[in-house]
C-alpha atoms as a PDB file:
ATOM      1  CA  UNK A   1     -85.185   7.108 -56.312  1.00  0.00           C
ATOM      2  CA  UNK A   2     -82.003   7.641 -58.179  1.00  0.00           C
ATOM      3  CA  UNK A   3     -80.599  11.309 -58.053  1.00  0.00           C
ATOM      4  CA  UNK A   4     -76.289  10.450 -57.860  1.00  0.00           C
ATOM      5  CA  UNK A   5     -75.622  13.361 -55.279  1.00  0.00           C
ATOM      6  CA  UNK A   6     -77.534  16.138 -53.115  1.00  0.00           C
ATOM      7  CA  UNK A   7     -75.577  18.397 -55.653  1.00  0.00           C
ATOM      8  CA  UNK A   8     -78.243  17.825 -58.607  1.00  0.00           C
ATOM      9  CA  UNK A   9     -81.077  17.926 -55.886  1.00  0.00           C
ATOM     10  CA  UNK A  10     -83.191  20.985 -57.222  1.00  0.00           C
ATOM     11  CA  UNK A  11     -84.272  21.476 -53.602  1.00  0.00           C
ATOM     12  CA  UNK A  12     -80.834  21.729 -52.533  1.00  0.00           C
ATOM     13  CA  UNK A  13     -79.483  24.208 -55.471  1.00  0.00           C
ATOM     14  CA  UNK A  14     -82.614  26.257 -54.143  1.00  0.00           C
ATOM     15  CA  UNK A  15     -81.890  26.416 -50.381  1.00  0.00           C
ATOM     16  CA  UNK A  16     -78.105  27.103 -51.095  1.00  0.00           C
ATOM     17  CA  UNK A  17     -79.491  30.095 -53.240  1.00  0.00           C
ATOM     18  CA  UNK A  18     -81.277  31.218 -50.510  1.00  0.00           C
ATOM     19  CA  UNK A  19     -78.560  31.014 -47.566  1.00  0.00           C
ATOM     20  CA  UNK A  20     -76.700  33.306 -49.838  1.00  0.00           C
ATOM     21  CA  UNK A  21     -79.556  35.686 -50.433  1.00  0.00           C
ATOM     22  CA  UNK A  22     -79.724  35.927 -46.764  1.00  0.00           C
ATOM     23  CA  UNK A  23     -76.859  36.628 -45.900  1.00  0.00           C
ATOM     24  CA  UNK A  24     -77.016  39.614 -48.645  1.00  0.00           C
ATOM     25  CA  UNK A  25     -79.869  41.000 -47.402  1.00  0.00           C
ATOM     26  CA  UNK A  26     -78.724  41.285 -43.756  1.00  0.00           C
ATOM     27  CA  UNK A  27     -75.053  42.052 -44.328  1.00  0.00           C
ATOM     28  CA  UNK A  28     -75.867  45.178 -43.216  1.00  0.00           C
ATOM     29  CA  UNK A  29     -77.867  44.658 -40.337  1.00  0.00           C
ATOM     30  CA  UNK A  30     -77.100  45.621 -36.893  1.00  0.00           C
ATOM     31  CA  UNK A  31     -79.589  43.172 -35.271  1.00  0.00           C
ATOM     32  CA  UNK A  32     -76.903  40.422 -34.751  1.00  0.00           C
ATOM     33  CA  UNK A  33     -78.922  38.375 -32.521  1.00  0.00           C
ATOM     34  CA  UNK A  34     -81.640  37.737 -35.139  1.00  0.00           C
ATOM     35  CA  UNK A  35     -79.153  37.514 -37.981  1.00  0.00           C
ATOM     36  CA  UNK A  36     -77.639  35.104 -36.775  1.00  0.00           C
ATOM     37  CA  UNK A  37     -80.771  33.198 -36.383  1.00  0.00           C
ATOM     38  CA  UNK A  38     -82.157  33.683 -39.634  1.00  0.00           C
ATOM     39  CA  UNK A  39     -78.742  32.816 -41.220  1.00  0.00           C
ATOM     40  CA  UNK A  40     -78.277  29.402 -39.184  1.00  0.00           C
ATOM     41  CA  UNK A  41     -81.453  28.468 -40.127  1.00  0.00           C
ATOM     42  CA  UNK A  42     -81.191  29.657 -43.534  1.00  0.00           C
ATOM     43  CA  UNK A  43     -77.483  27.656 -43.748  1.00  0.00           C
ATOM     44  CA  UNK A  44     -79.408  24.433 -41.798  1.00  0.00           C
ATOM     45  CA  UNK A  45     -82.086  23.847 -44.760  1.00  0.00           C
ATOM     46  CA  UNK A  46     -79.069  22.859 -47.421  1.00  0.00           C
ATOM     47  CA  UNK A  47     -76.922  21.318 -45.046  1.00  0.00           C
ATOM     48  CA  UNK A  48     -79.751  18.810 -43.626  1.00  0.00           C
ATOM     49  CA  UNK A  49     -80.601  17.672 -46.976  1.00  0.00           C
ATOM     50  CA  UNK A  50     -76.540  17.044 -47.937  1.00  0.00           C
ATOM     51  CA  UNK A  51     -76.053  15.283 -44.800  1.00  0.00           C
ATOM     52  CA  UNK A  52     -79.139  13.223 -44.465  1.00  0.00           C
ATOM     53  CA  UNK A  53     -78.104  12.164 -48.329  1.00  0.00           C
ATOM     54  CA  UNK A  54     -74.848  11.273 -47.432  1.00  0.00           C
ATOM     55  CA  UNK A  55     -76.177   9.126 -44.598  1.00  0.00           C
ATOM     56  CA  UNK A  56     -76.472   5.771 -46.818  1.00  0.00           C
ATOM     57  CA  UNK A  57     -80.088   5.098 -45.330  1.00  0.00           C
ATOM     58  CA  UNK A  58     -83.286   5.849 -46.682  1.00  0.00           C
ATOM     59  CA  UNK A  59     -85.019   6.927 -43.246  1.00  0.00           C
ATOM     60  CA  UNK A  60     -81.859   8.672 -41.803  1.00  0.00           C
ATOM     61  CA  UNK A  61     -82.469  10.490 -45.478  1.00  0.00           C
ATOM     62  CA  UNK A  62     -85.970  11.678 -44.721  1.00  0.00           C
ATOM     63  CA  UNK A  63     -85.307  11.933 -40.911  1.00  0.00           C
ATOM     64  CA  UNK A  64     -83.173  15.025 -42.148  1.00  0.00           C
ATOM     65  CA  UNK A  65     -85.366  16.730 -44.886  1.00  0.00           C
ATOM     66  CA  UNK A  66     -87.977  16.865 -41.778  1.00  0.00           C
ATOM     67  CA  UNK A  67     -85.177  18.238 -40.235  1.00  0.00           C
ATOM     68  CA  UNK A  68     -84.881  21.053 -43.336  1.00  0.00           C
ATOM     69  CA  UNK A  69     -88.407  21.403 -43.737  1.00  0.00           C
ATOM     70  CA  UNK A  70     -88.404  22.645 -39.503  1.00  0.00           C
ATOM     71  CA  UNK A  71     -85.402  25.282 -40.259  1.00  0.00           C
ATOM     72  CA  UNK A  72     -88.053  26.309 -43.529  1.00  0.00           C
ATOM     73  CA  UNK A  73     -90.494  27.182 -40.603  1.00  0.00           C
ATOM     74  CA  UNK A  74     -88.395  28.727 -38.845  1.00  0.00           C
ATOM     75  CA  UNK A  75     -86.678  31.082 -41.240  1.00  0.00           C
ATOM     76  CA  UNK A  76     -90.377  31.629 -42.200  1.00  0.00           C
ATOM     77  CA  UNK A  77     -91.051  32.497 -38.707  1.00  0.00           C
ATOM     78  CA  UNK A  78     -87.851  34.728 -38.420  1.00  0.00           C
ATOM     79  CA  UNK A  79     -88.995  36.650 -41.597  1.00  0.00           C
ATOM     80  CA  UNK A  80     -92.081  37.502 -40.371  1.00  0.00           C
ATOM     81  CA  UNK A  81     -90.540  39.165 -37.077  1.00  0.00           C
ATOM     82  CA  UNK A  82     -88.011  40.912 -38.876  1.00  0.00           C
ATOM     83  CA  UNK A  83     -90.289  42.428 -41.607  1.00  0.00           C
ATOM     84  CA  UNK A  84     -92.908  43.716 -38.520  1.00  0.00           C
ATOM     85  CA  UNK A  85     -89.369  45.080 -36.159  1.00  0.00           C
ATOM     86  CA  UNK A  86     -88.519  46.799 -39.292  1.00  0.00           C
ATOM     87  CA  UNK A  87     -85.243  44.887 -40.200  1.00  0.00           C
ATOM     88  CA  UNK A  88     -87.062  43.427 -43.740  1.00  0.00           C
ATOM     89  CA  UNK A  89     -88.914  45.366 -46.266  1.00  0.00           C
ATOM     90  CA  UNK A  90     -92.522  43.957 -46.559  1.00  0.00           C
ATOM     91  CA  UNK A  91     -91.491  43.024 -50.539  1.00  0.00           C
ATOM     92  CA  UNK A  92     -88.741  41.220 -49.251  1.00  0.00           C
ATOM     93  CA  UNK A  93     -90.044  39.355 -46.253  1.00  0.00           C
ATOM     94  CA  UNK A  94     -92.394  38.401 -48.764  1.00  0.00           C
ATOM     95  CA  UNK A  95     -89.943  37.129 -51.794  1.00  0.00           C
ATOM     96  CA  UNK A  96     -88.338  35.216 -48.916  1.00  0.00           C
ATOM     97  CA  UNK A  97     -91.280  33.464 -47.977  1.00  0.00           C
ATOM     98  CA  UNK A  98     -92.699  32.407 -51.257  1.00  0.00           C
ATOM     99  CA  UNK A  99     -89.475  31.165 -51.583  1.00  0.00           C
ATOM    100  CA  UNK A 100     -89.584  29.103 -48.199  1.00  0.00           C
ATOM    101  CA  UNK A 101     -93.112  27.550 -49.141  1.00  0.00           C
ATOM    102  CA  UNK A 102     -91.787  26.524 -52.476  1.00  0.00           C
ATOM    103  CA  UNK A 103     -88.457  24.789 -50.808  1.00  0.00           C
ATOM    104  CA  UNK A 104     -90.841  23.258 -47.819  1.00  0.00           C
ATOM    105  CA  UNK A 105     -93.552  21.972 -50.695  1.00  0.00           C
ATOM    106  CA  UNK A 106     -90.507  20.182 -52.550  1.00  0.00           C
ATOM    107  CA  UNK A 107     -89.090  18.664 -49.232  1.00  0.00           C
ATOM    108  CA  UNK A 108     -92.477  17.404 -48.706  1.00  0.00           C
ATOM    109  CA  UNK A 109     -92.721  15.599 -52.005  1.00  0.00           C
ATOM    110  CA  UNK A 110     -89.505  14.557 -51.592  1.00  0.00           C
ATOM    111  CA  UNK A 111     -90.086  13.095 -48.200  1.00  0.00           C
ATOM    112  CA  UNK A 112     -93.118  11.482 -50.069  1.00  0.00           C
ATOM    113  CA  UNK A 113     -91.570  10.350 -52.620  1.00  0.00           C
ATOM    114  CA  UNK A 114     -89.033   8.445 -50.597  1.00  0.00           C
ATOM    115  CA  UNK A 115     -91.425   6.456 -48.234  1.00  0.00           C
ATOM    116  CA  UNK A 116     -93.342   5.153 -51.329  1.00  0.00           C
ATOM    117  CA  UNK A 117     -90.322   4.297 -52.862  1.00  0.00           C
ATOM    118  CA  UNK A 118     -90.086  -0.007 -52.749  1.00  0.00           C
ATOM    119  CA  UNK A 119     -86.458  -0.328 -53.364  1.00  0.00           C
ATOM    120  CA  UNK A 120     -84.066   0.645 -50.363  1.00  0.00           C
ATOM    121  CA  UNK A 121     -81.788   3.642 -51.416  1.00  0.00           C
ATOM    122  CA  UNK A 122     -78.462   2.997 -52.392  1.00  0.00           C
END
């Protein structure tokens, strides 16, 4: 599987969108214990997926993208909390975790894609 860099990774361009929408929606929020949480996590989907690209092995490669699909899950997780202690609106809890299903769904087909893939990644 040829892609050149994690930069033209669809999956990545998405997380990176949503570590910044993150850290818009809780730039005001006084809960600094769970924002930091939920922005770590959100900042640890992107970053997996760069580093375990830059790691010049194919199963150091999908050893991260597990690794991003668990922060997924756990921003998911965080979202739900924070919509039910009142620090998310329900519309937004729930705009953020379409979003995560859609990044975990491509991480999985990438991870997928990647074992069935023959040829050792360059």
């Amino acid at each position: 599987m040829a892609y050149g860099s994690f930069e033209n990774l669809e999956v990545w361009k998405r997380g990176c969108r949503l570590s910044v929408r993150i850290y818009e929606i809780l730039k005001e929020s006084k809960d600094y214990g769970l924002k930091d949480q939920m922005t770590r996590a959100s900042v640890s989907i992107a970053s997996n997926i760069a580093e375990g690209a830059e790691r010049d092995s194919k199963a150091e490669f999908i050893r991260f993208l597990h690794i991003a699909k668990g922060s997924a899950a756990e921003l998911r997780t965080q979202a739900y909390i924070a919509c039910k202690i009142g620090i998310l609106a329900e519309e937004i809890q729930k705009e953020i975790t379409e979003e995560l299903k859609a990044i975990s769904s491509m991480l999985h087909a990438l991870i997928k894609s990647l074992k069935n893939d023959p040829l050792p990644r360059k």
